[in-house]
Protein backbone atom coordinates (compact mmCIF):
# COMPACT_ATOMS: atom_id res chain seq x y z
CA UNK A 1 169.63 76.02 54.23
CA UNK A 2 167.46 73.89 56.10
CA UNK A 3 167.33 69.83 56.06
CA UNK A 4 164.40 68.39 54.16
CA UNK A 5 162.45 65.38 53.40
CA UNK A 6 161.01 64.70 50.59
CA UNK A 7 158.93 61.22 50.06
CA UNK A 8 157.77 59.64 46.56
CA UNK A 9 154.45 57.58 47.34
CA UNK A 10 153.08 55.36 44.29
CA UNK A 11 149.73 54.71 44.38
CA UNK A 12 147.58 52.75 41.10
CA UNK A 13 144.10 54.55 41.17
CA UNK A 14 141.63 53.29 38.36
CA UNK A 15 144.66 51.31 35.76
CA UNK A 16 146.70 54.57 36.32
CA UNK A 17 149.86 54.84 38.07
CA UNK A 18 149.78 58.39 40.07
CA UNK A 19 152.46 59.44 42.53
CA UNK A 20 152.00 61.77 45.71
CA UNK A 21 155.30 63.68 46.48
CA UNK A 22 155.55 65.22 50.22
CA UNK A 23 157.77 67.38 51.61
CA UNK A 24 158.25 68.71 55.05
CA UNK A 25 161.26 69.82 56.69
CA UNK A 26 163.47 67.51 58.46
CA UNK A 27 162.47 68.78 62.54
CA UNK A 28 158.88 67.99 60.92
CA UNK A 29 159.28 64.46 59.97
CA UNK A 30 160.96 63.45 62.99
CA UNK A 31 158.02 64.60 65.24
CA UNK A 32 155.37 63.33 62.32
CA UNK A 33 157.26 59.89 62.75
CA UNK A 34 156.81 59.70 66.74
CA UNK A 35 153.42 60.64 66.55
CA UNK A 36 153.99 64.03 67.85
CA UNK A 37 150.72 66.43 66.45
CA UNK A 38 152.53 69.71 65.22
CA UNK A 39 150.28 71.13 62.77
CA UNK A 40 153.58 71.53 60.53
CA UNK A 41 153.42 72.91 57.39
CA UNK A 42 153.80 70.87 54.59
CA UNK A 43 153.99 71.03 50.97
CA UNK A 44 152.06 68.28 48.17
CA UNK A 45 152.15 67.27 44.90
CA UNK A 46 149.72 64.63 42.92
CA UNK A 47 151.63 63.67 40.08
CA UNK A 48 149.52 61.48 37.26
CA UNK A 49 149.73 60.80 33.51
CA UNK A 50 147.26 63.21 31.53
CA UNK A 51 146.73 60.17 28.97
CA UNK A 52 147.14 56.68 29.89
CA UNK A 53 150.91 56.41 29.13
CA UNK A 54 153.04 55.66 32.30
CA UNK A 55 155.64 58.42 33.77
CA UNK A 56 158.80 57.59 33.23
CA UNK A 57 160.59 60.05 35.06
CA UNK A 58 160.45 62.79 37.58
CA UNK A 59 162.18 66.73 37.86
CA UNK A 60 161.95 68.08 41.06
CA UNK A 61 162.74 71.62 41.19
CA UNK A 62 164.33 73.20 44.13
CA UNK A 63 164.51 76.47 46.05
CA UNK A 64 166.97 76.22 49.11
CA UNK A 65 165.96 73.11 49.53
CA UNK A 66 161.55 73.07 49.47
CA UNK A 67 160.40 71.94 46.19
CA UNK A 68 158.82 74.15 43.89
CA UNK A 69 157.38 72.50 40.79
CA UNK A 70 157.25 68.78 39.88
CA UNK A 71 157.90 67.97 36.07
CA UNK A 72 156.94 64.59 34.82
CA UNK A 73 157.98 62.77 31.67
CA UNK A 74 155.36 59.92 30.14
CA UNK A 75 156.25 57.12 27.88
């Protein structure tokens, strides 16, 4: 199993809290961090409320180690 890194951005667009999760594997990140252009793949998630509740929690589902689905709970 490969390292990972996986990142949880919050962002408020328009009165709604939305989150962006990224993941890219751990060689990845390093380069992406010293600026290093490697065209690595990378996997996204935009994770917002459907109403206007607020989420209250996050699942992150796993598959040797790259996430696969994103499950969010609202208040």
């Amino acid at each position: 199993m490969s390292k990972t890194a996986i990142h949880i951005i919050s962002d408020s667009h328009q009165g709604k809290d939305r989150y962006l999760i990224i993941y890219m594997g751990k060689e990845a990140y390093a380069d992406f961090l010293i600026g290093k252009d490697n065209n690595s793949p990378m996997t996204a998630f935009d994770v917002h409320p459907i109403e206007k509740n607020k989420i209250t929690s996050f699942y992150i589902e796993l598959n040797d180690g790259v996430p696969m689905r994103v499950t969010a709970t609202e208040e």
